[in-house]
N, C-alpha and C. Protein backbone atom coordinates (compact mmCIF):
# COMPACT_ATOMS: atom_id res chain seq x y z
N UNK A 1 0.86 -1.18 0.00
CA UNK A 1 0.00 0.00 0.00
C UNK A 1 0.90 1.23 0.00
N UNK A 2 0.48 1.80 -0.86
CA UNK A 2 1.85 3.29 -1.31
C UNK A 2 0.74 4.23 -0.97
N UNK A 3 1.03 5.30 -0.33
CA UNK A 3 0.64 6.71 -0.14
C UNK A 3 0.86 7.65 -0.51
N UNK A 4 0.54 8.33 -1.89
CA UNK A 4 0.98 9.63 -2.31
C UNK A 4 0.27 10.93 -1.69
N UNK A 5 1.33 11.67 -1.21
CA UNK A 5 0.45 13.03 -0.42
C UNK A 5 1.60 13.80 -1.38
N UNK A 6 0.64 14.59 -2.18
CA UNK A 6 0.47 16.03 -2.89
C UNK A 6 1.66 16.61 -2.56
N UNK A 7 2.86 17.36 -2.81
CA UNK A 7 3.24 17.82 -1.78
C UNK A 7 4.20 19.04 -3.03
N UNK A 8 2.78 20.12 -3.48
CA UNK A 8 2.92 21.12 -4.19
C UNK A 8 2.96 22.48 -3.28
N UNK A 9 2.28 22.61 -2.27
CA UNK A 9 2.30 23.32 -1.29
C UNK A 9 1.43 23.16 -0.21
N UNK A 10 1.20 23.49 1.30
CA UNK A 10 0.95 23.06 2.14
C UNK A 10 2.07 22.29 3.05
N UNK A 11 1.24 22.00 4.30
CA UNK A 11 1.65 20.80 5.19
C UNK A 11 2.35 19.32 4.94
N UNK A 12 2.37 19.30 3.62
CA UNK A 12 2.47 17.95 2.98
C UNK A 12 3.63 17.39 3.92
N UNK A 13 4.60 17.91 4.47
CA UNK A 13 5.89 17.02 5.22
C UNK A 13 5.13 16.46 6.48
N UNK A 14 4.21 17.16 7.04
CA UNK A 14 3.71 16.92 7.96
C UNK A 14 2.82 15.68 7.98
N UNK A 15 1.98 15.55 6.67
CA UNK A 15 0.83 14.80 6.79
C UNK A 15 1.92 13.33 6.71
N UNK A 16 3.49 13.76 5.85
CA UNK A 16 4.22 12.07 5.66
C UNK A 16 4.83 12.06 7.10
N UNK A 17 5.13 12.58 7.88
CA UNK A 17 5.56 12.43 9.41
C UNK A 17 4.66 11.29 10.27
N UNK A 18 3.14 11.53 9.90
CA UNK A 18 2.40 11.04 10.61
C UNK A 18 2.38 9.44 9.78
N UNK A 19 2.14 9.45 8.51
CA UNK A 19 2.19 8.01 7.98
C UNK A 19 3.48 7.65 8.05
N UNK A 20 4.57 8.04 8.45
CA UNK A 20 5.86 7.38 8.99
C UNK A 20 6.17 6.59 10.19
N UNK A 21 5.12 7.71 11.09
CA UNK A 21 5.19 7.22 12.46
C UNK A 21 3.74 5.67 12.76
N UNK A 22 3.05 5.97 11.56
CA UNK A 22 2.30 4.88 11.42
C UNK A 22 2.69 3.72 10.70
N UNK A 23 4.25 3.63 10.15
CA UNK A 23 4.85 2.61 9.30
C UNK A 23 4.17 2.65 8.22
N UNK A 24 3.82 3.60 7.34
CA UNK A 24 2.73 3.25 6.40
C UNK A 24 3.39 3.89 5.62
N UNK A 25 4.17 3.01 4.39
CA UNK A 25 4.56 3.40 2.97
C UNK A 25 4.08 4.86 2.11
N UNK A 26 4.59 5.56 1.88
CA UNK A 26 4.44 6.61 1.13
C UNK A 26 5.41 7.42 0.43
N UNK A 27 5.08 8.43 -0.03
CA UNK A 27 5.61 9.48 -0.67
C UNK A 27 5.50 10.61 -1.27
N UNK A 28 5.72 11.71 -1.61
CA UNK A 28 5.65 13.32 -1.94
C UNK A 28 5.32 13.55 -3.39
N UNK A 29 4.15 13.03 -3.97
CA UNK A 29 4.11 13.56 -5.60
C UNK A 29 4.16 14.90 -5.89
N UNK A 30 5.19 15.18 -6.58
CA UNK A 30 4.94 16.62 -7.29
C UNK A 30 5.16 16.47 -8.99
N UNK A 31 5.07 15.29 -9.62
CA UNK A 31 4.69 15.41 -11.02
C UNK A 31 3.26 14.32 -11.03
N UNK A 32 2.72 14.86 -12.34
CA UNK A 32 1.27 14.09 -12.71
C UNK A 32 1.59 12.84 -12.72
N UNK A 33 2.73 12.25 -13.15
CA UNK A 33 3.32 10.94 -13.57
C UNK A 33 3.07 9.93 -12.24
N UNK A 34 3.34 10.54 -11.54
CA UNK A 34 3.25 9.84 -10.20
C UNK A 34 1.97 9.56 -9.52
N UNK A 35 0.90 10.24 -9.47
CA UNK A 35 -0.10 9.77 -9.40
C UNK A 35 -0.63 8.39 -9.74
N UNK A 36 -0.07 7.66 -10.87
CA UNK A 36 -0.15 6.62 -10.96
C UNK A 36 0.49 5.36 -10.39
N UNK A 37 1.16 5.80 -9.46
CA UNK A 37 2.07 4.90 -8.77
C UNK A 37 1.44 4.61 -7.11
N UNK A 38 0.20 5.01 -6.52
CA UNK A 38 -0.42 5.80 -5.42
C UNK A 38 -1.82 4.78 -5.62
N UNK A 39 -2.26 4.10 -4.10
CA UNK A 39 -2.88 3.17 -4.08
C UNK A 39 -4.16 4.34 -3.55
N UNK A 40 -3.39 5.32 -3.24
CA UNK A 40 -4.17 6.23 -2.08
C UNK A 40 -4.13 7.26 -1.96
N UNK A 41 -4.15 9.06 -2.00
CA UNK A 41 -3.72 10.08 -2.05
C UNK A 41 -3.68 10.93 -0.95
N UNK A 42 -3.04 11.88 -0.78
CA UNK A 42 -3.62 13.16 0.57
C UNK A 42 -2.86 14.51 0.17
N UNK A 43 -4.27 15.42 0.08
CA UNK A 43 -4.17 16.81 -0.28
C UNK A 43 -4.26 17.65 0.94
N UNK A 44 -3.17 17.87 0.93
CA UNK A 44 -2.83 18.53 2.40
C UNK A 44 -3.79 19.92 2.20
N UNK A 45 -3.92 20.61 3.54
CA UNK A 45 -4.28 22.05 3.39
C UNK A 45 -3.22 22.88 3.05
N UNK A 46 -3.08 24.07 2.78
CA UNK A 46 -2.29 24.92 2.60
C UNK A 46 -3.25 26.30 1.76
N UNK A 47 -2.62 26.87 0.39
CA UNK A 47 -4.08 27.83 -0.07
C UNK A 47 -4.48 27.32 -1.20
N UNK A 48 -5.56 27.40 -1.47
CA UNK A 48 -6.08 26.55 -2.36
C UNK A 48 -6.44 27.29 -3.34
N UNK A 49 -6.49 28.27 -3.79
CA UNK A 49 -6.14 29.38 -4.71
C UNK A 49 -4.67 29.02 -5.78
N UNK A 50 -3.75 28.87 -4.80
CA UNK A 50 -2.07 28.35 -4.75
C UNK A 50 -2.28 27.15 -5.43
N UNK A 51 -2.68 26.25 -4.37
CA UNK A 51 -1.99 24.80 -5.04
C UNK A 51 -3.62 24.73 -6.56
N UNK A 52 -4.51 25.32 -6.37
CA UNK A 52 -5.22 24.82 -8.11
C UNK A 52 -4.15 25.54 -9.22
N UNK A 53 -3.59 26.82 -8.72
CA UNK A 53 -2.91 27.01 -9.78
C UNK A 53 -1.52 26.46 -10.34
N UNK A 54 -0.92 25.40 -9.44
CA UNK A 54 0.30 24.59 -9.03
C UNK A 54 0.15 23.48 -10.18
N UNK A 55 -1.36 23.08 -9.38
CA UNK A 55 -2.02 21.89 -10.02
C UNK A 55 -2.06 22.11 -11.80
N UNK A 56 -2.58 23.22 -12.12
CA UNK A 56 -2.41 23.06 -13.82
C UNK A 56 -1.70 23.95 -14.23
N UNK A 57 -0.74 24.41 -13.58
CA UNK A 57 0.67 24.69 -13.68
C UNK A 57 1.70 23.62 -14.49
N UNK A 58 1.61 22.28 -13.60
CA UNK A 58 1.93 21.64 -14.03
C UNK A 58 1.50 20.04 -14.76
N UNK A 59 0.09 20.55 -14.88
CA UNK A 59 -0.73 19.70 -15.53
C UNK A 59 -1.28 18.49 -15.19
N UNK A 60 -1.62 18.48 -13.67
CA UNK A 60 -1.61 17.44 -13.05
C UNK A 60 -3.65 17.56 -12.75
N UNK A 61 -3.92 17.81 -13.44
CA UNK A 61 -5.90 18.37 -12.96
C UNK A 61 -6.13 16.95 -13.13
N UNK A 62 -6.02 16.78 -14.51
CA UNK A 62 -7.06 15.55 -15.52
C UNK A 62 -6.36 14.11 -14.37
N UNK A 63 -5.00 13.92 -13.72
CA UNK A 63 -4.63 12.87 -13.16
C UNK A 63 -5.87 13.20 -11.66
N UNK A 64 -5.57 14.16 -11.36
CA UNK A 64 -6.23 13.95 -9.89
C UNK A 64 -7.90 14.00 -10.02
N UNK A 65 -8.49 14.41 -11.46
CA UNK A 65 -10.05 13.95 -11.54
C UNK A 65 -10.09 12.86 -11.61
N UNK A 66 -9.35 12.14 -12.44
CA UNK A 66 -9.31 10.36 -13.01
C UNK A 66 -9.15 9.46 -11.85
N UNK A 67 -7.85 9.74 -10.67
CA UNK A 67 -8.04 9.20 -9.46
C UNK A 67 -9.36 8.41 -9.07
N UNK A 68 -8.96 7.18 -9.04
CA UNK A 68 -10.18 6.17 -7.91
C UNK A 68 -9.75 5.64 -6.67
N UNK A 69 -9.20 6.39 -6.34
CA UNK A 69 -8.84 5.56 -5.43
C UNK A 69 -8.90 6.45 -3.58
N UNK A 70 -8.79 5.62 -2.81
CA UNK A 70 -9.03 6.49 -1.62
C UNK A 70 -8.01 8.00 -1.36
N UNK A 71 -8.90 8.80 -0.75
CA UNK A 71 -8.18 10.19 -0.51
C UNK A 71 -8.19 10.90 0.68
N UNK A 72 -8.04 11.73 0.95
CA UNK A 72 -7.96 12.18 2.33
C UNK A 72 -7.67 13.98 1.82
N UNK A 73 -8.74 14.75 2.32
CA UNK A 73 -8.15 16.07 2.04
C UNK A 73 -8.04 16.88 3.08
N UNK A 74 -7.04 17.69 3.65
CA UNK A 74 -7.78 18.34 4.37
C UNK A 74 -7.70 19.71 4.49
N UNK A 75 -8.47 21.07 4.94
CA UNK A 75 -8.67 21.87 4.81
C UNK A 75 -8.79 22.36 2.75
N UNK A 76 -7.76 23.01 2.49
CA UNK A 76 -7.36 23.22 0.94
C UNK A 76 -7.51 22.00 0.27
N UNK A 77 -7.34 20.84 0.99
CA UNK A 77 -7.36 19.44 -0.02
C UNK A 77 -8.78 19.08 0.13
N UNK A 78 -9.90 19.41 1.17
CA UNK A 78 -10.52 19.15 0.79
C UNK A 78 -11.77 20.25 0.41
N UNK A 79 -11.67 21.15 0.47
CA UNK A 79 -11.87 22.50 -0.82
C UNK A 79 -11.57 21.67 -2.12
N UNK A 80 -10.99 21.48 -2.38
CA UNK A 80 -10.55 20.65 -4.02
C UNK A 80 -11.45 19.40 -4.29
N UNK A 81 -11.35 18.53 -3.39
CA UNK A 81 -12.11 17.42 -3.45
C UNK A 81 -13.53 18.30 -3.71
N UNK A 82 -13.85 19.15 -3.27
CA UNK A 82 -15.73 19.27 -3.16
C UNK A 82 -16.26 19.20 -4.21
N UNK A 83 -17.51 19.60 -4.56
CA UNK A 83 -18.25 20.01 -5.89
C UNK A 83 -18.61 21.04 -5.91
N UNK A 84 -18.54 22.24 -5.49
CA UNK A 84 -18.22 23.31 -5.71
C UNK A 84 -17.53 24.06 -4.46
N UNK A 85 -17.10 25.40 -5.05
CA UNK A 85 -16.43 26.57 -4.08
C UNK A 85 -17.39 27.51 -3.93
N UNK A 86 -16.89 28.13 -3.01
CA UNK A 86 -17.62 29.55 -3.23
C UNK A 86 -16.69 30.84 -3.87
N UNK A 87 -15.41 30.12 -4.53
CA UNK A 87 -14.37 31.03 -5.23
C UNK A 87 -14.12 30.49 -6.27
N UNK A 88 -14.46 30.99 -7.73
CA UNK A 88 -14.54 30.65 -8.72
C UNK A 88 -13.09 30.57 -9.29
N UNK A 89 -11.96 31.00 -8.18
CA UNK A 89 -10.29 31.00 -8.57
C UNK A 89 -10.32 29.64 -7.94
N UNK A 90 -11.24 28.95 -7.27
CA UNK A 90 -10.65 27.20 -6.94
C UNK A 90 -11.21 26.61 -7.65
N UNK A 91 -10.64 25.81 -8.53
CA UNK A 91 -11.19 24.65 -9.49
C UNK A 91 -11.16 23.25 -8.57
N UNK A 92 -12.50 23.10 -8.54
CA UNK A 92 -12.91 21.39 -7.69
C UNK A 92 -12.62 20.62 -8.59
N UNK A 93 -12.55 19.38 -7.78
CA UNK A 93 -12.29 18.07 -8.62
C UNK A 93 -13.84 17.28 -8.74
N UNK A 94 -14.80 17.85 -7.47
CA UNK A 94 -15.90 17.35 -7.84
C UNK A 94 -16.17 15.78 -7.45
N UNK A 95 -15.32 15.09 -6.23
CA UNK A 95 -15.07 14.02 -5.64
C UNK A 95 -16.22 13.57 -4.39
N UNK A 96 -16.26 14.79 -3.38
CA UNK A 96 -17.04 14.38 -3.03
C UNK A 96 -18.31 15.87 -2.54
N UNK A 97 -19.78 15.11 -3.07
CA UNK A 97 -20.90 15.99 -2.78
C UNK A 97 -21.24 16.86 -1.73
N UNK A 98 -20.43 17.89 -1.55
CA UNK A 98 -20.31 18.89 -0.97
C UNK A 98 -19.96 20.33 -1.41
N UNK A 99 -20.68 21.57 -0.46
CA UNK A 99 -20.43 23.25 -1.14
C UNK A 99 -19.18 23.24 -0.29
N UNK A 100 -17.64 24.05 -0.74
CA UNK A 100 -17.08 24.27 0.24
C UNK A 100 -16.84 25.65 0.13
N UNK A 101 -16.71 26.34 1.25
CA UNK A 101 -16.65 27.71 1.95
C UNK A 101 -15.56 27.78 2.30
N UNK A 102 -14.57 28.78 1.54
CA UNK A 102 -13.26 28.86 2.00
C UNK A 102 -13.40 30.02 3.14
N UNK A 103 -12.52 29.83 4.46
CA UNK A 103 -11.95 30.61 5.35
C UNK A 103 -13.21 30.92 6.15
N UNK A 104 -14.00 30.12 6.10
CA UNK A 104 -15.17 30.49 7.12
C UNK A 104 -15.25 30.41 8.42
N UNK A 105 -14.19 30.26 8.93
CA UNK A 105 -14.21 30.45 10.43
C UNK A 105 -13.21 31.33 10.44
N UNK A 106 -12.88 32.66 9.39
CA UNK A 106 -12.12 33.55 9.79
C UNK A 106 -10.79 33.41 9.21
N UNK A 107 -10.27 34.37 9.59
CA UNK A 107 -8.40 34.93 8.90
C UNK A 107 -7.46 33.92 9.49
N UNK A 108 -6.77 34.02 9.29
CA UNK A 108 -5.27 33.45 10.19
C UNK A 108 -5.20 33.79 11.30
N UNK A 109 -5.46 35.14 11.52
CA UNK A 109 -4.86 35.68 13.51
C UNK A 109 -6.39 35.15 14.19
N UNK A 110 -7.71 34.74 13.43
CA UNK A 110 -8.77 34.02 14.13
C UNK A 110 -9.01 32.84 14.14
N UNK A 111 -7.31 31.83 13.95
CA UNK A 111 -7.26 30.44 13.93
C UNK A 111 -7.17 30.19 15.32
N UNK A 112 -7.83 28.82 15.51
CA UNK A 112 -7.93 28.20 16.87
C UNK A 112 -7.91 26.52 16.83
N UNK A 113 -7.37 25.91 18.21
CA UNK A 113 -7.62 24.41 18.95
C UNK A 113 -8.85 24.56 19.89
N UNK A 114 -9.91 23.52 19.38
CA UNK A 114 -10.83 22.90 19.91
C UNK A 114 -11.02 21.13 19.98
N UNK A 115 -11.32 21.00 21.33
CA UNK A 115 -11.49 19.54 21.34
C UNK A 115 -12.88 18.66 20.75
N UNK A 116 -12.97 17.76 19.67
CA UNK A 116 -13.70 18.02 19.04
C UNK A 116 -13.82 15.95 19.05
N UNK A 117 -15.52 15.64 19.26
CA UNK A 117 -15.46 14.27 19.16
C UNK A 117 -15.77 13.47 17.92
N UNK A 118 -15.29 12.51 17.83
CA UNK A 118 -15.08 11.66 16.77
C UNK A 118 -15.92 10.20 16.68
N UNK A 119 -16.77 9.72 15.80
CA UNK A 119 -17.12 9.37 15.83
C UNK A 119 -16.98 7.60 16.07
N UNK A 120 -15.94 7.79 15.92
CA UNK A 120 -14.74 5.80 15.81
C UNK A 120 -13.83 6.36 16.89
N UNK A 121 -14.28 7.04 17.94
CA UNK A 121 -13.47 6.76 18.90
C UNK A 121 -13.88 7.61 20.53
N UNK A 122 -13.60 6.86 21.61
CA UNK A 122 -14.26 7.68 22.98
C UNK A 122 -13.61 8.97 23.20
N UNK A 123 -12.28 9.24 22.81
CA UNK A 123 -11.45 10.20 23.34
C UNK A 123 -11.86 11.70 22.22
N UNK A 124 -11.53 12.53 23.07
CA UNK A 124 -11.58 13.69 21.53
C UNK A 124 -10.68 13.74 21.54
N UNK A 125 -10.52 14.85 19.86
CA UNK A 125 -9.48 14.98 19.56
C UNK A 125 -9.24 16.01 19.48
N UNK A 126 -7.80 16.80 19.48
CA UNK A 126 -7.29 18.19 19.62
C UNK A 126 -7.28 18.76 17.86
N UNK A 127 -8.52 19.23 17.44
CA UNK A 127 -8.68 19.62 16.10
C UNK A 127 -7.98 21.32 15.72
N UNK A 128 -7.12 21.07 15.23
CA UNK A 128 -6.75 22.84 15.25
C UNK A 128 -6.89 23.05 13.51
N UNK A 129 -7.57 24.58 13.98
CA UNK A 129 -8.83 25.24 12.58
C UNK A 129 -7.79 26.25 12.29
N UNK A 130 -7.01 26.28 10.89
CA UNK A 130 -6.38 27.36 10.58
C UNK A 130 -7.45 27.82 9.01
N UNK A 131 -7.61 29.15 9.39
CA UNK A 131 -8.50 30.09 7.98
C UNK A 131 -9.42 28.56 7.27
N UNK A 132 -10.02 27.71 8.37
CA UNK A 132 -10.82 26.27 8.28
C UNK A 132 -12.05 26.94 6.84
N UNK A 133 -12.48 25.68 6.70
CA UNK A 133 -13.40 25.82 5.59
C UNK A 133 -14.22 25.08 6.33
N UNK A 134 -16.38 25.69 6.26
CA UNK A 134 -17.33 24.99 5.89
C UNK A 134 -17.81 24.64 5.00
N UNK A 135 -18.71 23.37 5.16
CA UNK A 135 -19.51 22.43 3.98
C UNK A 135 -20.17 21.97 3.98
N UNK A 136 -21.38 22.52 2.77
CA UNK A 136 -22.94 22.31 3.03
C UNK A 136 -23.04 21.05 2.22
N UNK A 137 -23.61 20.20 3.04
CA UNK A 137 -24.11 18.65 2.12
C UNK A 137 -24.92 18.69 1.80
N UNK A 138 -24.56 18.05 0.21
CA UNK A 138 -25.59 17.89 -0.45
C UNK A 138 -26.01 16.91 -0.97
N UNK A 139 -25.31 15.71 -0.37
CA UNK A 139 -25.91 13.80 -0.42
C UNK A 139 -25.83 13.15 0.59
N UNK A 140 -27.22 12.63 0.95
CA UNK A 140 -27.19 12.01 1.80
C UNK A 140 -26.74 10.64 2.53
N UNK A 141 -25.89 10.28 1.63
CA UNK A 141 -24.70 9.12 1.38
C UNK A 141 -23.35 9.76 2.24
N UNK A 142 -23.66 10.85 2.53
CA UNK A 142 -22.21 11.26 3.21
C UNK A 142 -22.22 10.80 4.83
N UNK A 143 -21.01 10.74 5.35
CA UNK A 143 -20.97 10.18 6.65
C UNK A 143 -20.19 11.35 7.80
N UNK A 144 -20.97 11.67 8.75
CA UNK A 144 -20.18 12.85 9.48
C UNK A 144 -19.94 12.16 10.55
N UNK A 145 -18.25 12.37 10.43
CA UNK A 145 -17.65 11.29 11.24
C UNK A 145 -17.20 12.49 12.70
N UNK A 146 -17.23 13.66 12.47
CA UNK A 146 -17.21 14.83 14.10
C UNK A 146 -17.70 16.01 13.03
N UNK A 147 -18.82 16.54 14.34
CA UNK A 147 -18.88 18.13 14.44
C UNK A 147 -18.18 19.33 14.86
N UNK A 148 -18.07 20.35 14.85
CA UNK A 148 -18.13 21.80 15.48
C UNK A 148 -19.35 22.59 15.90
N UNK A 149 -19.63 22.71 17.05
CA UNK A 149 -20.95 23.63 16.80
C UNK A 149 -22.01 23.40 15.93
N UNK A 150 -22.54 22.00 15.56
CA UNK A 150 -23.07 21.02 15.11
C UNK A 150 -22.94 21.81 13.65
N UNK A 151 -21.69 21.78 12.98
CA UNK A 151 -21.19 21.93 11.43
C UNK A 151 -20.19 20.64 11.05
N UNK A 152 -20.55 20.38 10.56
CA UNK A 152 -19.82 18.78 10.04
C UNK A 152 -17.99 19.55 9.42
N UNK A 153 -17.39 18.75 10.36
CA UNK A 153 -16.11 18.93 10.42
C UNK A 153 -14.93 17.97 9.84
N UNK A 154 -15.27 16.84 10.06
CA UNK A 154 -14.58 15.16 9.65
C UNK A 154 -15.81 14.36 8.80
N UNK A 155 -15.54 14.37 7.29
CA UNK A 155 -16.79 14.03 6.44
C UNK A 155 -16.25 12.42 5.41
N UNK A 156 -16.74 11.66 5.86
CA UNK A 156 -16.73 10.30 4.80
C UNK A 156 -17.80 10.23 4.05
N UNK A 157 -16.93 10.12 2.40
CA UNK A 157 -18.30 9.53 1.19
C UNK A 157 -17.47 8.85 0.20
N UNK A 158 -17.84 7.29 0.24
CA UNK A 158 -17.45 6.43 -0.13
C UNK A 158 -16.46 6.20 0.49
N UNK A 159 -15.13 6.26 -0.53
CA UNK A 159 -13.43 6.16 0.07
C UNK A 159 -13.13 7.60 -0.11
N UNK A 160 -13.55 8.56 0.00
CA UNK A 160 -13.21 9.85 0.35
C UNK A 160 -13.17 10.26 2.06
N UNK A 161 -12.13 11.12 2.67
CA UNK A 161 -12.17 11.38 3.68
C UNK A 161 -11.70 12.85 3.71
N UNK A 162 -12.16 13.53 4.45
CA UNK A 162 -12.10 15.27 4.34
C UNK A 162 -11.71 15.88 5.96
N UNK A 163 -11.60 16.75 6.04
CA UNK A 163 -11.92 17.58 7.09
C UNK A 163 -11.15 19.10 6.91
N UNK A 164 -11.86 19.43 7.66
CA UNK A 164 -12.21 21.11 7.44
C UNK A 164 -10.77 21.74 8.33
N UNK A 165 -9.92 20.48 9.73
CA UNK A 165 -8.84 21.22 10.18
C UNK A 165 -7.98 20.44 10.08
N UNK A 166 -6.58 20.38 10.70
CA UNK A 166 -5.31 19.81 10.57
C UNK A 166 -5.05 18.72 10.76
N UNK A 167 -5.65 17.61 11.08
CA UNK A 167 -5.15 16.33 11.60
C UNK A 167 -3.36 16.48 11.97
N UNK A 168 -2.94 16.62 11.00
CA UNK A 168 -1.37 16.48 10.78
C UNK A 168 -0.66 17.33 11.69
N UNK A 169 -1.42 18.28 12.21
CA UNK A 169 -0.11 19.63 12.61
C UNK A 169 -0.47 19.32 14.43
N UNK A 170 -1.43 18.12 15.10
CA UNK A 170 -1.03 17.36 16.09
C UNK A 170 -0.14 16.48 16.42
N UNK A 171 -0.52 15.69 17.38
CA UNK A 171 0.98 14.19 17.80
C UNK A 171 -0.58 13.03 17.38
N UNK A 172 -1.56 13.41 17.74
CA UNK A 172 -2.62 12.48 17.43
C UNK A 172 -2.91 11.93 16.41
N UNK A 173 -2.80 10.48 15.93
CA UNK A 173 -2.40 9.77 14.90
C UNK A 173 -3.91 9.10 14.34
N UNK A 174 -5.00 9.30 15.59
CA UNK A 174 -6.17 8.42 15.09
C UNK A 174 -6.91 9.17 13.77
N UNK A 175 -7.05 9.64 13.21
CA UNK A 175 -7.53 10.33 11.95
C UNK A 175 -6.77 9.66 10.82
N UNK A 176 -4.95 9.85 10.60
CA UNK A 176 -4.38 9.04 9.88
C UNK A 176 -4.90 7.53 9.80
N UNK A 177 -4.93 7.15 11.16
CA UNK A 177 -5.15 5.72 11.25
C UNK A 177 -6.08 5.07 10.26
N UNK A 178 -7.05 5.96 10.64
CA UNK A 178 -8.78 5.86 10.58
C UNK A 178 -8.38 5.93 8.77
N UNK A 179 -7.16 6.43 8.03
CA UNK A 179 -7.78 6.54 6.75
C UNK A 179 -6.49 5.74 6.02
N UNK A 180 -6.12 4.77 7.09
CA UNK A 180 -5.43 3.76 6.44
C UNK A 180 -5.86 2.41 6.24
N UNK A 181 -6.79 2.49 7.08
CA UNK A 181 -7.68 1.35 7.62
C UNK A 181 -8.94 1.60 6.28
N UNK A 182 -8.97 2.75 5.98
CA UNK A 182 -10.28 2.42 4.71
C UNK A 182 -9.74 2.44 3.65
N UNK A 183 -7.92 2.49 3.41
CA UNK A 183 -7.48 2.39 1.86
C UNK A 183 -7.14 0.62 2.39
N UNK A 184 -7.28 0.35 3.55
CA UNK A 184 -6.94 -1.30 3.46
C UNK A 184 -8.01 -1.99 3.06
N UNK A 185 -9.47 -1.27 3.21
CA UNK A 185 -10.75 -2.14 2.95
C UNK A 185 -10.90 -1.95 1.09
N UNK A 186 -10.32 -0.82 0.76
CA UNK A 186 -10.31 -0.47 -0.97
C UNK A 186 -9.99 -1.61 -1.60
């Protein structure tokens, strides 16, 4: 099982820290070519303005629509994954049935840690929201795996996995876990 995480801009070192410390095979695509080598993907956050223009910069759109395979986005990665923006400078991939709202919980100096519960597990988790995105569903096939202030925060549809804050930029590994365990059921 190979793990390709995106790693055009954003967190991307971060999100492979955590599948390192989980022994879980991976690596840093930054050409289209490579996408095909990837059982599994992860679109880190970072700006998503940035990495769509990265993305067909270097011509990598048509590989990451064609993608079947499990994904993981989060914040900016999963802005991309949605089916639409509310910024017509982010081109979606249209993956999974959702509006996404960039920066809706505010700027950078109004980023915050909240403990936030999860649905596959008793403990919460320390979710930290940088310039976070909301997302209005719009199929009812989707699975809200934790809230905020009852706004769906951690979202499964199909082998897609999303969330709106950092998994990666904690020590807390159950989120990674949680989306290695559904590219093992793929």
């Amino acid at each position: 099982m190979k793990i390709g995480i995106l790693g055009l801009q954003g967190a991307f070192f971060k999100h492979q820290q955590m599948l390192n410390s989980l022994d879980c095979e991976n690596f840093i695509v930054r050409y289209p070519e490579e996408i095909n080598q990837c059982k599994a993907l992860i679109l880190p956050g970072g700006e998503s303005t940035t990495i769509t223009k990265l993305i067909d910069r270097i011509g990598m759109r048509q590989q990451l629509i064609n993608f079947n395979g499990p994904i993981f986005g989060t914040c900016a990665g999963a802005i991309l994954l949605s089916e639409t923006c509310d910024d017509e400078r982010v081109k979606v991939f249209g993956k999974i049935p959702v509006n996404g709202f960039r920066n809706a919980y505010g700027r950078q100096i109004e980023s915050f840690k909240k403990e936030i519960k999860l649905s596959f597990s008793d403990k919460k988790f320390p979710a930290i929201f940088i310039r976070a995105p909301k997302f209005s569903l719009i199929n009812s096939e989707i699975e809200v795996l934790s809230e905020f202030e009852n706004i769906p925060v951690l979202l499964k549809y199909k082998n897609i996995l999303i969330s709106a804050f950092h998994p990666e930029l904690t020590k807390d590994l159950r989120i990674h876990k949680y989306f290695i365990e559904l590219v093992e059921k793929s």
